[in-house]
PDB file of N, CA and C in Angstrom:
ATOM      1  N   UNK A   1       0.810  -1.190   0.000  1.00  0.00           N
ATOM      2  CA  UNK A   1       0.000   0.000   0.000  1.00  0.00           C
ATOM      3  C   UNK A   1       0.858   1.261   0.000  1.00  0.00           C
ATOM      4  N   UNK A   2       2.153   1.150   0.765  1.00  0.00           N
ATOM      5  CA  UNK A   2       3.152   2.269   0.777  1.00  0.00           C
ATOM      6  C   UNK A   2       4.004   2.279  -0.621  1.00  0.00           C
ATOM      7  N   UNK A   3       4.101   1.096  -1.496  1.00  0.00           N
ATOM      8  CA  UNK A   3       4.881   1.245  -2.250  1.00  0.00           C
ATOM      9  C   UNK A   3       4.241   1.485  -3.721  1.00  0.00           C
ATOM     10  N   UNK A   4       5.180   1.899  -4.574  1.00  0.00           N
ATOM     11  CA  UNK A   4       5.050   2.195  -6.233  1.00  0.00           C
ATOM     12  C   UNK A   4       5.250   1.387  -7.045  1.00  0.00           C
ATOM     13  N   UNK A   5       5.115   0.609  -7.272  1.00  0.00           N
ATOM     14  CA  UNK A   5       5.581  -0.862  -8.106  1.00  0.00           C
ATOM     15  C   UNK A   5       6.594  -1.024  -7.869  1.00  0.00           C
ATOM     16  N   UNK A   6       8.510  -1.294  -8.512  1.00  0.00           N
ATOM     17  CA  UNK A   6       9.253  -1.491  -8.230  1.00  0.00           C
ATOM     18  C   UNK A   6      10.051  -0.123  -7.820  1.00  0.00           C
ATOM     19  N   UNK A   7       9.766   0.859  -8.216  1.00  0.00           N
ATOM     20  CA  UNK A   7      10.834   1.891  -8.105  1.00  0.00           C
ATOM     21  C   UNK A   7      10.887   2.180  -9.433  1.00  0.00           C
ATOM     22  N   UNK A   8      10.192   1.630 -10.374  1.00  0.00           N
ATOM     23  CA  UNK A   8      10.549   2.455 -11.625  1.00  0.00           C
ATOM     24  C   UNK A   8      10.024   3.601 -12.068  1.00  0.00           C
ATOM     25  N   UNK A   9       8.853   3.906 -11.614  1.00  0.00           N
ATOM     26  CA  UNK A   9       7.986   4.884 -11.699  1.00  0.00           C
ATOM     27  C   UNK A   9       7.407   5.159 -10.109  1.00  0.00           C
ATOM     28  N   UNK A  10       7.798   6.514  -9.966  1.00  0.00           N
ATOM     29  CA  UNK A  10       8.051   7.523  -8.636  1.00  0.00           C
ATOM     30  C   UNK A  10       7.131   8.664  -8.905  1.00  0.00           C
ATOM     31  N   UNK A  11       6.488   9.196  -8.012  1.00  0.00           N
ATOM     32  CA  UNK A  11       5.801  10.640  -7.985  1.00  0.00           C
ATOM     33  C   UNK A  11       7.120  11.837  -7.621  1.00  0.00           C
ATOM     34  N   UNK A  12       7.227  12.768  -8.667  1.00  0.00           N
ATOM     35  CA  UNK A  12       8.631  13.564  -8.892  1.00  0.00           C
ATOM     36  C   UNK A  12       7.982  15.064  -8.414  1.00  0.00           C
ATOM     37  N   UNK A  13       7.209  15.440  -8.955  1.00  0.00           N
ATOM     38  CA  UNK A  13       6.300  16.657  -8.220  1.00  0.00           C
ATOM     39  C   UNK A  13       5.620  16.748  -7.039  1.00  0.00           C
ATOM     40  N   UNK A  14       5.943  17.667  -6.601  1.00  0.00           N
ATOM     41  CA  UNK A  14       5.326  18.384  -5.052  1.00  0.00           C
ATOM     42  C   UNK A  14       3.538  17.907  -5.205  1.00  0.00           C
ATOM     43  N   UNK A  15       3.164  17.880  -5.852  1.00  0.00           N
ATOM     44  CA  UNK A  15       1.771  17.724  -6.493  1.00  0.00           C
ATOM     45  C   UNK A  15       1.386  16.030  -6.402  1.00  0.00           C
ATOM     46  N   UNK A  16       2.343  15.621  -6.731  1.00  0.00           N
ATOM     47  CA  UNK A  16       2.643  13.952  -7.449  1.00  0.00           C
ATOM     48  C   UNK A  16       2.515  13.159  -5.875  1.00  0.00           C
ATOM     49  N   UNK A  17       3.908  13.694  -4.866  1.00  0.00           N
ATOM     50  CA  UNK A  17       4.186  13.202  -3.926  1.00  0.00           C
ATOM     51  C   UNK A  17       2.881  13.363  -2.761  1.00  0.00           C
ATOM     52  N   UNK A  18       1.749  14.741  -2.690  1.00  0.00           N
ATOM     53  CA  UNK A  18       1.145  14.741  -1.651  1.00  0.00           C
ATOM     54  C   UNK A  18      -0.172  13.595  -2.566  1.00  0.00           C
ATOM     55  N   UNK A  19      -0.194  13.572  -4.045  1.00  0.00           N
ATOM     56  CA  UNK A  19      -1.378  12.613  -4.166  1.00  0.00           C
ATOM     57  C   UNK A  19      -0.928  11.644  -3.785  1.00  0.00           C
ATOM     58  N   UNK A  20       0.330  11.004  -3.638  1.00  0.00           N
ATOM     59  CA  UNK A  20       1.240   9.843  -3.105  1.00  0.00           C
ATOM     60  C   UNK A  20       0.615   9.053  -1.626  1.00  0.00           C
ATOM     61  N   UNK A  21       1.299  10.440  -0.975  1.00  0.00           N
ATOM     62  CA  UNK A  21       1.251  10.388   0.373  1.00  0.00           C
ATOM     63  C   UNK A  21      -0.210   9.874   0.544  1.00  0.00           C
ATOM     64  N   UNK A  22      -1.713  10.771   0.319  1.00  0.00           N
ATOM     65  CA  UNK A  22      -2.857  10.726   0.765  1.00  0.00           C
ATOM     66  C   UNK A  22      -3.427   9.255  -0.185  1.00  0.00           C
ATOM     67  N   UNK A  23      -3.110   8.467  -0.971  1.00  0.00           N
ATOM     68  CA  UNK A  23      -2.931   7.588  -1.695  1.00  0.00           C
ATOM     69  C   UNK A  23      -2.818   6.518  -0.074  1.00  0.00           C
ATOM     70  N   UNK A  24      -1.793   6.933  -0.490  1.00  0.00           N
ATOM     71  CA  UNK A  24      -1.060   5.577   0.906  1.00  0.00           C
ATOM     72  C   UNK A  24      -1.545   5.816   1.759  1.00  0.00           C
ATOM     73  N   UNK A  25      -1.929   6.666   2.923  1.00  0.00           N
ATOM     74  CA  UNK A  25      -2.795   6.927   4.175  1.00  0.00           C
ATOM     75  C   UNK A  25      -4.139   6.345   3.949  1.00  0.00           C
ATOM     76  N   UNK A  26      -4.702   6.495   2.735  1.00  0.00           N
ATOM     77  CA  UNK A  26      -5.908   6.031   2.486  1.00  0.00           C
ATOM     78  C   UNK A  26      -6.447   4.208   2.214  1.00  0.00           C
ATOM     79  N   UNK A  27      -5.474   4.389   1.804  1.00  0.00           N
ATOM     80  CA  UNK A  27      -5.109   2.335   1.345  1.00  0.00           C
ATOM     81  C   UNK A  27      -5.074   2.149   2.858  1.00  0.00           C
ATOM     82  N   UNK A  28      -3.868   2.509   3.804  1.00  0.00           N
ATOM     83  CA  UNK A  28      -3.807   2.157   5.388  1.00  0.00           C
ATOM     84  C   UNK A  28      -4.788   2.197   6.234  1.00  0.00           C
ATOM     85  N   UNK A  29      -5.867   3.243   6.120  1.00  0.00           N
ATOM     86  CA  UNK A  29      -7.091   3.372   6.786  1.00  0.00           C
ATOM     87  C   UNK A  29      -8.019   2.592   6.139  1.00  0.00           C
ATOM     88  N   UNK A  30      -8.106   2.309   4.757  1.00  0.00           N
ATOM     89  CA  UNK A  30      -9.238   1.265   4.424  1.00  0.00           C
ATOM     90  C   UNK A  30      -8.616  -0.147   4.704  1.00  0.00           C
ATOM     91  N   UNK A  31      -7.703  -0.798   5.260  1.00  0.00           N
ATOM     92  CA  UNK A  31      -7.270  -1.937   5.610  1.00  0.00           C
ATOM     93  C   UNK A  31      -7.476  -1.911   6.940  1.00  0.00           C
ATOM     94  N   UNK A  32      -7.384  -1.128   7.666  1.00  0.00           N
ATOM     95  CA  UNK A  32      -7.879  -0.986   8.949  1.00  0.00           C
ATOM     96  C   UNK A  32      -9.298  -1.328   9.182  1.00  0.00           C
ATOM     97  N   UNK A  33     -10.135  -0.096   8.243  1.00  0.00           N
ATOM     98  CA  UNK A  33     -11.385  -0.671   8.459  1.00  0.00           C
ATOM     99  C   UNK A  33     -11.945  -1.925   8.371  1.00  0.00           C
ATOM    100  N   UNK A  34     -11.531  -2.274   7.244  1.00  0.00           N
ATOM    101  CA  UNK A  34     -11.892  -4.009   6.567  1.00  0.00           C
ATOM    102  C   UNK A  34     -11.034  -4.944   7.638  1.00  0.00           C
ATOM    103  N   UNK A  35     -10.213  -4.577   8.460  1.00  0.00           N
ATOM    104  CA  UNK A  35      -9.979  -5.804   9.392  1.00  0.00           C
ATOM    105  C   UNK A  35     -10.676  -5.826  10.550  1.00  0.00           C
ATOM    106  N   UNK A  36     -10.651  -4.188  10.973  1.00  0.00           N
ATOM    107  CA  UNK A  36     -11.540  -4.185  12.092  1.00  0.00           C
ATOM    108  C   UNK A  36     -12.872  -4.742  12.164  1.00  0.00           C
ATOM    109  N   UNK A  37     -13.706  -4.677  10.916  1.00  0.00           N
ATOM    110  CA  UNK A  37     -15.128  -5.381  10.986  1.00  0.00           C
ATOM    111  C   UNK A  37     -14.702  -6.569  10.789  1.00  0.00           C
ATOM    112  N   UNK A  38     -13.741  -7.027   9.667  1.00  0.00           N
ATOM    113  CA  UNK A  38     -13.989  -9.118   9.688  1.00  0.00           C
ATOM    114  C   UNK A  38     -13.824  -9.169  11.508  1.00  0.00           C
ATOM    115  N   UNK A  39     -12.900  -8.097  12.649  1.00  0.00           N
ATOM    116  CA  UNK A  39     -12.571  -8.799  13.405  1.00  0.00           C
ATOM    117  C   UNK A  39     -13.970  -8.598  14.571  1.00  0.00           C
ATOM    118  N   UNK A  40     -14.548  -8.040  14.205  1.00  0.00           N
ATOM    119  CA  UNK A  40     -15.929  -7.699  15.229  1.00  0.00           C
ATOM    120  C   UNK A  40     -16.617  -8.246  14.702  1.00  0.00           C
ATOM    121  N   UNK A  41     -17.024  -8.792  13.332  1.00  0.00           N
ATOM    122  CA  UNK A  41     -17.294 -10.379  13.028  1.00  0.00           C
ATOM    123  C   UNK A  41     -17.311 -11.476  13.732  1.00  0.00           C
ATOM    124  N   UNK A  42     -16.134 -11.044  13.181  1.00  0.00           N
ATOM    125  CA  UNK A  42     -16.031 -12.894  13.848  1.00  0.00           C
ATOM    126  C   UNK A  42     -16.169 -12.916  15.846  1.00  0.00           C
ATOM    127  N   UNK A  43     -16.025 -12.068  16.120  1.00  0.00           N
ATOM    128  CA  UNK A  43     -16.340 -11.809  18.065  1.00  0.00           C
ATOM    129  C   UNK A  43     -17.659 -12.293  17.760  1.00  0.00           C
ATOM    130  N   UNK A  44     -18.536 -11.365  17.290  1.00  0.00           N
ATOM    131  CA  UNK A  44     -19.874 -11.409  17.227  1.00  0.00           C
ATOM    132  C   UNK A  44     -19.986 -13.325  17.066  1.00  0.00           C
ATOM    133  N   UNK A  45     -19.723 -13.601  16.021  1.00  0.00           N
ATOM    134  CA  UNK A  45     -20.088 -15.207  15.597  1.00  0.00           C
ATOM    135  C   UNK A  45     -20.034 -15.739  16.613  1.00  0.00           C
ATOM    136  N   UNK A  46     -18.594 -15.761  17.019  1.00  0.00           N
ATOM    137  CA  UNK A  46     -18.068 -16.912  18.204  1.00  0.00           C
ATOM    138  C   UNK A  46     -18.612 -16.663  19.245  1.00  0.00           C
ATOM    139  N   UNK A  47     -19.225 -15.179  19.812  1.00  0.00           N
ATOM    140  CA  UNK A  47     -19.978 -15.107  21.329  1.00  0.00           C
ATOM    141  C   UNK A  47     -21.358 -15.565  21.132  1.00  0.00           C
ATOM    142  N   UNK A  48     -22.048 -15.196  19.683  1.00  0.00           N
ATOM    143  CA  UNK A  48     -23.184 -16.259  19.730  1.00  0.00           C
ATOM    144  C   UNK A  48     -23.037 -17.593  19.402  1.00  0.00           C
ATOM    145  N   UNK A  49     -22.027 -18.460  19.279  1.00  0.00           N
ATOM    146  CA  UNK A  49     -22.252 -19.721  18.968  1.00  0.00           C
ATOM    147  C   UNK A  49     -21.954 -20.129  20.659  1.00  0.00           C
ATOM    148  N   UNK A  50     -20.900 -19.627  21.316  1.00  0.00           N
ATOM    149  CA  UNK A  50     -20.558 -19.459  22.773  1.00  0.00           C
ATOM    150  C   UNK A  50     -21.921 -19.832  24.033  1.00  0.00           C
ATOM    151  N   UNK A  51     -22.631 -18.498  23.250  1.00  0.00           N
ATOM    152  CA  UNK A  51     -24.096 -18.101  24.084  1.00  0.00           C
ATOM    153  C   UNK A  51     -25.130 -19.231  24.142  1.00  0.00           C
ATOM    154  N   UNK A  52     -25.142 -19.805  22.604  1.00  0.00           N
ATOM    155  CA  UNK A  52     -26.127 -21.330  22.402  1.00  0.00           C
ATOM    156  C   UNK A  52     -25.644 -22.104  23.187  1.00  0.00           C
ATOM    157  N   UNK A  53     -24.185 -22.566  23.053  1.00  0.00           N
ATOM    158  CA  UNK A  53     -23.795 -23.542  23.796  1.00  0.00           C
ATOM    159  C   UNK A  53     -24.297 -23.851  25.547  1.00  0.00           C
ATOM    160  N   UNK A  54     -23.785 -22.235  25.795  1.00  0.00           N
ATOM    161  CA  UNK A  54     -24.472 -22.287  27.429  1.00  0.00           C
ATOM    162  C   UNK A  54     -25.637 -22.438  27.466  1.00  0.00           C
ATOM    163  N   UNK A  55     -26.077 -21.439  27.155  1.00  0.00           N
ATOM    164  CA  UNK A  55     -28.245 -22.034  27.162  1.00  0.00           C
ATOM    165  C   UNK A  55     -28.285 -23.503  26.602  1.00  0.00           C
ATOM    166  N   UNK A  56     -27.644 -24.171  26.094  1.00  0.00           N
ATOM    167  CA  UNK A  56     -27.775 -25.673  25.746  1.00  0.00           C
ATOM    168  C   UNK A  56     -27.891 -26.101  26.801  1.00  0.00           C
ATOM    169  N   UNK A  57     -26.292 -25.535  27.256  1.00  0.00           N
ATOM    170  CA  UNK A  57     -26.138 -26.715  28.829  1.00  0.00           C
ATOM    171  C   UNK A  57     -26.755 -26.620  29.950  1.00  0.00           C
ATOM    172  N   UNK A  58     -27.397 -25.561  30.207  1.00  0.00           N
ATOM    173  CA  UNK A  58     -28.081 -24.898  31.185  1.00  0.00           C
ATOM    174  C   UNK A  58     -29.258 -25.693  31.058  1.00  0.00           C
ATOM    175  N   UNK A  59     -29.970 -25.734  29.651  1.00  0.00           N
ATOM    176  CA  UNK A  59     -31.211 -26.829  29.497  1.00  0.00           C
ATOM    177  C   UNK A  59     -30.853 -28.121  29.897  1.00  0.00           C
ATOM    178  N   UNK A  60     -29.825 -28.392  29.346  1.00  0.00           N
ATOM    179  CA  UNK A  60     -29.725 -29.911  30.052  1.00  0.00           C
ATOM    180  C   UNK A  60     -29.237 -30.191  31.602  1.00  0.00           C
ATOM    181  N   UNK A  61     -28.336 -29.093  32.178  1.00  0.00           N
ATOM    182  CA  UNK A  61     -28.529 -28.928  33.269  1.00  0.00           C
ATOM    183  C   UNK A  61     -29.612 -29.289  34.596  1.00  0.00           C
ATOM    184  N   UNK A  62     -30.840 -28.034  33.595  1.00  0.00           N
ATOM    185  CA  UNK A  62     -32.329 -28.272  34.288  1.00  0.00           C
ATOM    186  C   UNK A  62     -32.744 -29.694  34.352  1.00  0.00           C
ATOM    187  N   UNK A  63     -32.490 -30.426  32.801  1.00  0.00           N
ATOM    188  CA  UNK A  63     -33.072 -31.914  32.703  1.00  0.00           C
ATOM    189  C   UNK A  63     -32.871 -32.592  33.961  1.00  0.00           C
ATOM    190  N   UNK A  64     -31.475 -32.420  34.531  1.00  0.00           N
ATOM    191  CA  UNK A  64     -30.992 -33.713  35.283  1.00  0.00           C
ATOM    192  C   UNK A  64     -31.334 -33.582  36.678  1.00  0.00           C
ATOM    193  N   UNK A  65     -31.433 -32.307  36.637  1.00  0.00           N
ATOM    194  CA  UNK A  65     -31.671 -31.871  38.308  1.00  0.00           C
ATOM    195  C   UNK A  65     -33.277 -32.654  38.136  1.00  0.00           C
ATOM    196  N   UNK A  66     -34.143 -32.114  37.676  1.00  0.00           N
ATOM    197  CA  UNK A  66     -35.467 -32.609  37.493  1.00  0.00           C
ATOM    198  C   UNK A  66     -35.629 -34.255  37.618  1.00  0.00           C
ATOM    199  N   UNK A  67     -34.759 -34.903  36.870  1.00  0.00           N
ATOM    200  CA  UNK A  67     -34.498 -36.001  36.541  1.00  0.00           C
ATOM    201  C   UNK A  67     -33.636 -36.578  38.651  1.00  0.00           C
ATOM    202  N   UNK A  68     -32.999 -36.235  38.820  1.00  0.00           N
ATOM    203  CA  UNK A  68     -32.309 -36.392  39.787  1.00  0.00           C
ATOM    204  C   UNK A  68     -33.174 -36.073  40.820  1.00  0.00           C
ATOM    205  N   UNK A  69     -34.209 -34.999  41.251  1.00  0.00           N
ATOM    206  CA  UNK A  69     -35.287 -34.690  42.057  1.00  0.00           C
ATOM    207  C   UNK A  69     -35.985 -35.601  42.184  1.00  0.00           C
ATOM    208  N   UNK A  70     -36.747 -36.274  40.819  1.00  0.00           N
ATOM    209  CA  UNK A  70     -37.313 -37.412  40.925  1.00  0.00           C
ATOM    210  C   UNK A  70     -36.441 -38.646  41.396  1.00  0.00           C
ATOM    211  N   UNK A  71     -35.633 -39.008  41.530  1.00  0.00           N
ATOM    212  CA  UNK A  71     -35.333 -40.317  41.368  1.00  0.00           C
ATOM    213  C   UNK A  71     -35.209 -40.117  43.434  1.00  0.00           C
ATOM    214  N   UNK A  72     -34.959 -38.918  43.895  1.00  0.00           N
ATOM    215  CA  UNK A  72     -34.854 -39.093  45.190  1.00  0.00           C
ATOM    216  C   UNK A  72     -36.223 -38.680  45.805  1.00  0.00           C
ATOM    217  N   UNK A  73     -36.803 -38.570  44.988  1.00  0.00           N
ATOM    218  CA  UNK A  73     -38.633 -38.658  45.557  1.00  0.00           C
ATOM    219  C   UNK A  73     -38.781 -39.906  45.763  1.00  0.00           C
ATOM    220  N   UNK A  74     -38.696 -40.852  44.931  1.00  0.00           N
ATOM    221  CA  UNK A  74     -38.960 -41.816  45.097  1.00  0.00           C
ATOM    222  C   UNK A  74     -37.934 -42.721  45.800  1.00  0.00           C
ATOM    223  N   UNK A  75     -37.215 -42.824  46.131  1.00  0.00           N
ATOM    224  CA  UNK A  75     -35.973 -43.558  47.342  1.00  0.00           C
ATOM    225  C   UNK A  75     -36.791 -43.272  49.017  1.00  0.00           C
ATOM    226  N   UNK A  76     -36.951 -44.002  49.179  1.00  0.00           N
ATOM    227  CA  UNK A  76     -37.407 -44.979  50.501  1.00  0.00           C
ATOM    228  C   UNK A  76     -36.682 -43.853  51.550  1.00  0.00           C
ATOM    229  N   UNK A  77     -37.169 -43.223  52.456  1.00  0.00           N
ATOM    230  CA  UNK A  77     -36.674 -42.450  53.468  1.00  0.00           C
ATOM    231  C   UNK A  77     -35.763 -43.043  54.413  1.00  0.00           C
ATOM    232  N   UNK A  78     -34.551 -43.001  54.725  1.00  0.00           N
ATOM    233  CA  UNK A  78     -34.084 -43.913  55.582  1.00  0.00           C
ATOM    234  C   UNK A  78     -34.364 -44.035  57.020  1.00  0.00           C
ATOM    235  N   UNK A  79     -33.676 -45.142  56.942  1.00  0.00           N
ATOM    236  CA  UNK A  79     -33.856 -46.058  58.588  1.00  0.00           C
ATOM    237  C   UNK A  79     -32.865 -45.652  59.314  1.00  0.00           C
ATOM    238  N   UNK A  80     -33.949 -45.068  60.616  1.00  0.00           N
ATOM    239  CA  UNK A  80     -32.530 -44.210  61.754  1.00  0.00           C
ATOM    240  C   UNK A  80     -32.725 -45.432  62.739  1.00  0.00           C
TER     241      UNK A  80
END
């Protein structure tokens, strides 16, 4: 983004060099942008695939306790 092809062709005018310059600042800030969103992307993706997972487990969580409540409802009170 900073460079001119090989060096064979250069901006030689005062004119040449600031379209240069604002050239290259501009390429640097639009690579910025375009990484910064793929990278708040992909956060976004992975905290909602993250988020399902827990509410998954949390449901199955509930299952067992429920599941486990019952099974000691029914167990015989012990003998003191």
């Amino acid at each position: 983004m900073t460079t001119v092809d090989y060096g064979d062709r250069y901006p030689t005018t005062g004119q040449g060099r600031l379209v240069a310059i604002a050239l290259m600042l501009s390429g640097i800030a639009l690579l910025g942008v375009v990484t910064a969103t793929f990278a708040t992307w992909l956060v976004q993706h992975v905290a909602a695939a993250e988020q399902d997972q827990t509410d998954n487990l949390q449901a199955q969580l509930h299952d067992v306790q429920a599941q486990l409540d019952e099974v000691l409802r029914r167990l015989p009170a012990p003998a003191e």
